[in-house]
C-alpha atoms as a PDB file:
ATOM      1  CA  UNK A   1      40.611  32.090  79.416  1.00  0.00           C
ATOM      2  CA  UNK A   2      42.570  32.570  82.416  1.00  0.00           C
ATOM      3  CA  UNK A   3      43.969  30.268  85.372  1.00  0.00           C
ATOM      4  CA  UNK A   4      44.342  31.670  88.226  1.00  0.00           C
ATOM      5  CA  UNK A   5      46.247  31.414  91.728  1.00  0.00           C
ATOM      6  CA  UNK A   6      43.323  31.134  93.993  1.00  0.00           C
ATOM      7  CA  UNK A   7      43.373  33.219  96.449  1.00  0.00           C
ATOM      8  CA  UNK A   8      41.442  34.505  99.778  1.00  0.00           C
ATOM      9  CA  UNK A   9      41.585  37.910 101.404  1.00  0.00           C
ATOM     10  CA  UNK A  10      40.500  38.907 105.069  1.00  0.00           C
ATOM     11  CA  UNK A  11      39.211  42.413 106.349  1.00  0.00           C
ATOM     12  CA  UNK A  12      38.746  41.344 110.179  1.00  0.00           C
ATOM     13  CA  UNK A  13      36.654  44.350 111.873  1.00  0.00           C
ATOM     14  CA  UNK A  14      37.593  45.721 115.185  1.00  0.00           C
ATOM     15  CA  UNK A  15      34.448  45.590 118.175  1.00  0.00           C
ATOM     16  CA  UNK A  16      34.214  49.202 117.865  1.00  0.00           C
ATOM     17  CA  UNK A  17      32.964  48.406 113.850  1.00  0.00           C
ATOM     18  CA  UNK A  18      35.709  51.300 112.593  1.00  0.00           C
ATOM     19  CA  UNK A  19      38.942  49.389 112.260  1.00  0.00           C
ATOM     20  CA  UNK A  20      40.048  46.649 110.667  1.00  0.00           C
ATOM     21  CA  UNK A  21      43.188  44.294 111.114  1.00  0.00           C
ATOM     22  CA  UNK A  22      46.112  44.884 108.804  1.00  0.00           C
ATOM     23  CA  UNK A  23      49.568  43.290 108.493  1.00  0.00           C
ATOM     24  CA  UNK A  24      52.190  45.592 107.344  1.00  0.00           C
ATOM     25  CA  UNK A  25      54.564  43.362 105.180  1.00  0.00           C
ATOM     26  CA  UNK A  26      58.252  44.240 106.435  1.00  0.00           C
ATOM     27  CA  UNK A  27      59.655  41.207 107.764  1.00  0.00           C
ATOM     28  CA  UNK A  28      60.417  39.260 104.974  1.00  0.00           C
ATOM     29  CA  UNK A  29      63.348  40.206 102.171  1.00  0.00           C
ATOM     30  CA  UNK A  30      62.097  39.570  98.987  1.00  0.00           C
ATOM     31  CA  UNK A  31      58.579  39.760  99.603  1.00  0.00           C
ATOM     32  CA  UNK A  32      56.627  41.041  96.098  1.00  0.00           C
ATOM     33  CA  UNK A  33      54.651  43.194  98.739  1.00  0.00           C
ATOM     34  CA  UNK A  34      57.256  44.259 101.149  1.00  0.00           C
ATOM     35  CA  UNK A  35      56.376  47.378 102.537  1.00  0.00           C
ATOM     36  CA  UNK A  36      52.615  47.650 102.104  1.00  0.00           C
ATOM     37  CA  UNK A  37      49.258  47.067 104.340  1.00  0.00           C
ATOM     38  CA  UNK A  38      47.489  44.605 103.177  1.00  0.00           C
ATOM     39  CA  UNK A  39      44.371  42.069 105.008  1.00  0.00           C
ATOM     40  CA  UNK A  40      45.017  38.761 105.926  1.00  0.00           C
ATOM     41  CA  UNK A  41      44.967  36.023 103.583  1.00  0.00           C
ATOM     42  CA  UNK A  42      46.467  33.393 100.935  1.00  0.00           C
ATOM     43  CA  UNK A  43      46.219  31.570  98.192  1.00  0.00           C
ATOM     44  CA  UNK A  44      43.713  28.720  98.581  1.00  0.00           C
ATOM     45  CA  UNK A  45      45.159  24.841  98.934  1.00  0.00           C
ATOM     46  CA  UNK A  46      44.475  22.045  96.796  1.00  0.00           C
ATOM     47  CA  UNK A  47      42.243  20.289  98.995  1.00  0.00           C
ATOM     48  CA  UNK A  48      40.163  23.068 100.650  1.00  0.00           C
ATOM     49  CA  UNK A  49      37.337  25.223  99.436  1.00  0.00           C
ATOM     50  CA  UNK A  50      37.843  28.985  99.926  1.00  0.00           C
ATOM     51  CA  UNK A  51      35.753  29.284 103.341  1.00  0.00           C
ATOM     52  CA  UNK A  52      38.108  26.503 105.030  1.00  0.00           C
ATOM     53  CA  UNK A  53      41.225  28.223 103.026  1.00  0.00           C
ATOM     54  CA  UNK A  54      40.269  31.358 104.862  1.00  0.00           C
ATOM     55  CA  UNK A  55      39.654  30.399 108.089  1.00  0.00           C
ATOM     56  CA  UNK A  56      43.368  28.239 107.670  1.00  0.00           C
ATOM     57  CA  UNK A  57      45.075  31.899 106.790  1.00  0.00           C
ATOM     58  CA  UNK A  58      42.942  33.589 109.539  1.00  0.00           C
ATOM     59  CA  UNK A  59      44.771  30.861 111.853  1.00  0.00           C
ATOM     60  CA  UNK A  60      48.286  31.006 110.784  1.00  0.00           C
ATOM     61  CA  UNK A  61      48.571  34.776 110.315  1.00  0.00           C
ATOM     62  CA  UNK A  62      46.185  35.893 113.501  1.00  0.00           C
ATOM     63  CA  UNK A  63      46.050  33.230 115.738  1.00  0.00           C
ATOM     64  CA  UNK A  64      42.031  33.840 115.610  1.00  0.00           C
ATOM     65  CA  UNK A  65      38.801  31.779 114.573  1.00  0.00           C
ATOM     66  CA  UNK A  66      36.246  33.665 112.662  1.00  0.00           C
ATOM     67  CA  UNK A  67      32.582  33.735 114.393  1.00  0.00           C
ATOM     68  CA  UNK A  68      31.106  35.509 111.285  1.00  0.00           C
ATOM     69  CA  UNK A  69      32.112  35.977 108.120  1.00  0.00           C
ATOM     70  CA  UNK A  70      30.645  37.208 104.853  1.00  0.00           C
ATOM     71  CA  UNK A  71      32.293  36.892 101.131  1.00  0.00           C
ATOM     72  CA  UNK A  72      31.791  40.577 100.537  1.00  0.00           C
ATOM     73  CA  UNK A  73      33.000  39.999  96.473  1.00  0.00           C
ATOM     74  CA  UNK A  74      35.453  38.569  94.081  1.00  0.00           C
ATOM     75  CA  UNK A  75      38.665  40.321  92.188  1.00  0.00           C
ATOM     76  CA  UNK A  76      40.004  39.174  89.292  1.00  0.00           C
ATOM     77  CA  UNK A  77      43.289  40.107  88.833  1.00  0.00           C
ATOM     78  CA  UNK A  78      44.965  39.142  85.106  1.00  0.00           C
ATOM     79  CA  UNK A  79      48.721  39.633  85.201  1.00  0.00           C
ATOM     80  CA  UNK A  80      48.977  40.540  89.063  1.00  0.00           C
ATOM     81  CA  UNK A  81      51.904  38.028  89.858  1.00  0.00           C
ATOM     82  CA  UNK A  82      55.611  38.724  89.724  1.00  0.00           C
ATOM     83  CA  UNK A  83      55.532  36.328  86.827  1.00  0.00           C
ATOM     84  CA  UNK A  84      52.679  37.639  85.324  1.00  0.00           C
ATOM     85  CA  UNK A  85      50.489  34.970  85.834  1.00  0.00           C
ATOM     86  CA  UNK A  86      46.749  35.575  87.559  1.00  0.00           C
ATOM     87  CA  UNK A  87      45.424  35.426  90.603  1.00  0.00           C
ATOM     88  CA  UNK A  88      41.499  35.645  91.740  1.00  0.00           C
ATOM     89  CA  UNK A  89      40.605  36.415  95.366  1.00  0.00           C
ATOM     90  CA  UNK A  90      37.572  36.182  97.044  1.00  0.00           C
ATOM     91  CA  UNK A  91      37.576  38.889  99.181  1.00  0.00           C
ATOM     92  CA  UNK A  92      35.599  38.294 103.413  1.00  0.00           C
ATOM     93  CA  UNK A  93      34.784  40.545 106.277  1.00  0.00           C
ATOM     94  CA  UNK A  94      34.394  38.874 109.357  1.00  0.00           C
ATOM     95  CA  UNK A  95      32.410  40.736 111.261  1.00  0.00           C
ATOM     96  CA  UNK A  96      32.977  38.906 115.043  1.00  0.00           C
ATOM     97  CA  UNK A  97      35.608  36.667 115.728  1.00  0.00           C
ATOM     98  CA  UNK A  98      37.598  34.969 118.732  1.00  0.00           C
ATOM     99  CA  UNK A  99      41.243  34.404 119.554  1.00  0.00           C
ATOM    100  CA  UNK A 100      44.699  36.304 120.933  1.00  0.00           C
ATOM    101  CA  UNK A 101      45.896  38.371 118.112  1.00  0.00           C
ATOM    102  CA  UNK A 102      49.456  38.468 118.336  1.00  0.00           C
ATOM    103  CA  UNK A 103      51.450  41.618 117.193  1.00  0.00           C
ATOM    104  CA  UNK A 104      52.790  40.454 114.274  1.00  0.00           C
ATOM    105  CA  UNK A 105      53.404  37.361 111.924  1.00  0.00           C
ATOM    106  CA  UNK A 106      55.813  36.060 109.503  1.00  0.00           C
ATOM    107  CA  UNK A 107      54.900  38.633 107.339  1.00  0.00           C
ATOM    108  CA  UNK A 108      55.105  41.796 109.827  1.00  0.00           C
ATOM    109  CA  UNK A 109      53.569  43.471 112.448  1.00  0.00           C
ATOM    110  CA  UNK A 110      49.443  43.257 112.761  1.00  0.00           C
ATOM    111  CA  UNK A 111      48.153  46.641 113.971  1.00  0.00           C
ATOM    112  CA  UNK A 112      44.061  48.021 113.428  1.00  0.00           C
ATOM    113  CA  UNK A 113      43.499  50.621 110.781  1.00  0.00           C
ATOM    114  CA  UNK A 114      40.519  52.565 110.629  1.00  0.00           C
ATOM    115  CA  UNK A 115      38.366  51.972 107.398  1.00  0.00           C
ATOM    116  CA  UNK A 116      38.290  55.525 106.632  1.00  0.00           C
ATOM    117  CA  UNK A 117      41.838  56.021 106.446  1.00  0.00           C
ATOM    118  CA  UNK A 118      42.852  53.070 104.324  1.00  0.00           C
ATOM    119  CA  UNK A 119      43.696  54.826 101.439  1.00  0.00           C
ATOM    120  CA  UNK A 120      46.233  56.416 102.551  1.00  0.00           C
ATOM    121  CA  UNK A 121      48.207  53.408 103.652  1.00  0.00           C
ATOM    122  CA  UNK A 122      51.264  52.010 101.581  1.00  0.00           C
ATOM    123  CA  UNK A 123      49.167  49.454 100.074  1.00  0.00           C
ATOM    124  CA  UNK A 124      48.719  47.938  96.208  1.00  0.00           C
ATOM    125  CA  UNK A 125      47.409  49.952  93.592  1.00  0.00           C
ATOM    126  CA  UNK A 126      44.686  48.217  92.437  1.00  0.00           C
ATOM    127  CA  UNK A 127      42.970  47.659  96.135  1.00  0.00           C
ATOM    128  CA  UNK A 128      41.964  51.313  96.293  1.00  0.00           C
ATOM    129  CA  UNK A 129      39.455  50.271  93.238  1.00  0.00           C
ATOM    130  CA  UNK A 130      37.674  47.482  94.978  1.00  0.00           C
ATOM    131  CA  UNK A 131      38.453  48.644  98.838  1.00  0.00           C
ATOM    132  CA  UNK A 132      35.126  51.173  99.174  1.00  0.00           C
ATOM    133  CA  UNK A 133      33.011  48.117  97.972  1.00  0.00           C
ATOM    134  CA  UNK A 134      33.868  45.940 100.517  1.00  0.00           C
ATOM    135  CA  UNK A 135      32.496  48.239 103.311  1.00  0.00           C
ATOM    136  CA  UNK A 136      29.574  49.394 101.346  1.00  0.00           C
ATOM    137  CA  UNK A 137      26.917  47.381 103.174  1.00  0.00           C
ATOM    138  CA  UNK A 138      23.957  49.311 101.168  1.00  0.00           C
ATOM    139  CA  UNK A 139      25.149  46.293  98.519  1.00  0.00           C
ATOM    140  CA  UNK A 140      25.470  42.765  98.509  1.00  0.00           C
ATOM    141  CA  UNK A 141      28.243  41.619  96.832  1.00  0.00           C
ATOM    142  CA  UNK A 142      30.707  43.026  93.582  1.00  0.00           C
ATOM    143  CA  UNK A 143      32.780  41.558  91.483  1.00  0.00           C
ATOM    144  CA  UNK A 144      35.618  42.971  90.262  1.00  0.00           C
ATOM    145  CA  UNK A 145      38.524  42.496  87.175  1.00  0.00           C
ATOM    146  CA  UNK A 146      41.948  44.910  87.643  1.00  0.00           C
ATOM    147  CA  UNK A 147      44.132  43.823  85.019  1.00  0.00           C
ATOM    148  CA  UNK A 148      47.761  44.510  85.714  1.00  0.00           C
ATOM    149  CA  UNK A 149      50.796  45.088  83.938  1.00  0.00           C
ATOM    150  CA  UNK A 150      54.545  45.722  85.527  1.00  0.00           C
ATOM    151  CA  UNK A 151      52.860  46.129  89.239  1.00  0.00           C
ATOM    152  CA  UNK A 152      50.695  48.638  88.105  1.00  0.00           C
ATOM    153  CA  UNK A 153      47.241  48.531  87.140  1.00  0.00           C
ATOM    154  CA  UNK A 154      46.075  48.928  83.710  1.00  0.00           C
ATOM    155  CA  UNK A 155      41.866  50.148  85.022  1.00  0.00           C
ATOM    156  CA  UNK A 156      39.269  48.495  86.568  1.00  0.00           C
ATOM    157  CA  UNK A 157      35.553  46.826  86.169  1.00  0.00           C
ATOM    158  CA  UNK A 158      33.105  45.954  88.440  1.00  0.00           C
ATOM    159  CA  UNK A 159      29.632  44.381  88.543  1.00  0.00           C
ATOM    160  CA  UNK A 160      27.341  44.770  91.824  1.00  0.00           C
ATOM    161  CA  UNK A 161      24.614  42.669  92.998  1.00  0.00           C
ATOM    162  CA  UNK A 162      21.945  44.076  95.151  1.00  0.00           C
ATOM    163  CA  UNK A 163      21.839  43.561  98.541  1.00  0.00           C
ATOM    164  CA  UNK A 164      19.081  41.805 100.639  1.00  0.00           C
ATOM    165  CA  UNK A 165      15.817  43.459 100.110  1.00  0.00           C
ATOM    166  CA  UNK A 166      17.265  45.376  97.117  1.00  0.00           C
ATOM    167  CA  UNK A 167      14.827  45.691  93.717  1.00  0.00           C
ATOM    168  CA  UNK A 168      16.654  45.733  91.043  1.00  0.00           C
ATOM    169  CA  UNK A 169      20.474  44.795  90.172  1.00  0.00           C
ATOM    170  CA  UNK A 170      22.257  47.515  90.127  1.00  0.00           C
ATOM    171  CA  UNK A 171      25.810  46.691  87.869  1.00  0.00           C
ATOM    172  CA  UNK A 172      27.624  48.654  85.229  1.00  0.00           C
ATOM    173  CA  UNK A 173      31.661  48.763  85.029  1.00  0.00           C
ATOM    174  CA  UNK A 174      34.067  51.056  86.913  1.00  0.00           C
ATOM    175  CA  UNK A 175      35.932  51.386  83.711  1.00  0.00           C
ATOM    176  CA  UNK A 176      38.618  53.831  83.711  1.00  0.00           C
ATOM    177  CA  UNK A 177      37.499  54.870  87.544  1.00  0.00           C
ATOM    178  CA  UNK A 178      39.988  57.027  89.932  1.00  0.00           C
ATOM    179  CA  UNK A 179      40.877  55.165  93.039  1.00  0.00           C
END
């Protein structure tokens, strides 16, 4: 059994539908992810359930209020901490949203990426598993474990449910998948 850090994970799409909003985490010394592009997000509070908990992070690291937003999937991610305790994130897109995006936060400088070029961005390991799942709209949502050891990870397994519409449920693991 595993207990997790609870966490919450934002890809906020651009109007033009081909970029999203990444923070590039540089400003802070000591930062476990200093240095790579990651969405927006946290780790979800006691007293809030993970919609409120991301619209909270959406507002302290964007300065913006999401219009729409879908939970595109779930990663579990044994070992992922510096201390090697777990975390699980529900991973959003919000597809329309409101506000005045500043240029950076605490955690460094906010610029738009386009989805096709994510993978080649500094960013953790393990996201390049789970990354083409979150912009697959042709399914509804996944559900994902990445088990890591020393920063690294150790593979990857996913389950998909069908989309809306969809017959049957199409699932099956990513085991020992390429990113």
């Amino acid at each position: 059994m595993i207990t997790p850090v609870l966490t919450t994970l934002a890809f906020i799409r651009h109007p033009d539908g081909e970029r999203v909003l990444m923070v590039h985490r540089t400003a802070r010394a000591g930062d476990d992810q200093l240095g790579k592009y990651n969405g927006l997000g946290g780790k979800v509070e006691r007293d809030e359930d993970v919609v409120a908990g991301m619209r909270r992070e959406l507002r302290e690291e964007a300065r913006l209020e999401a219009d729409s937003m879908r939970l595109r999937g779930t990663v579990s991610w044994p070992g992922f901490n510096p201390d090697g305790s777990d975390a699980f994130g529900f991973i959003f897109v919000v597809d329309s949203w409101h506000g005045d995006i500043p240029a950076g936060n605490v955690e460094g400088p906010l610029s738009w990426q386009r989805i096709d070029g994510l993978s080649r961005l500094d960013m953790w390991e393990g996201d390049r598993y789970f990354l083409p799942l979150v912009f697959d709209d042709a399914i509804g949502q996944f559900h994902a474990v990445i088990p890591y050891r020393d920063g690294h990870p150790t593979g990857a397994s996913w389950s998909v449910l069908p989309g809306p519409g969809a017959g049957s449920t199409p699932s099956g693991p990513g085991a020992g998948a390429t990113p």
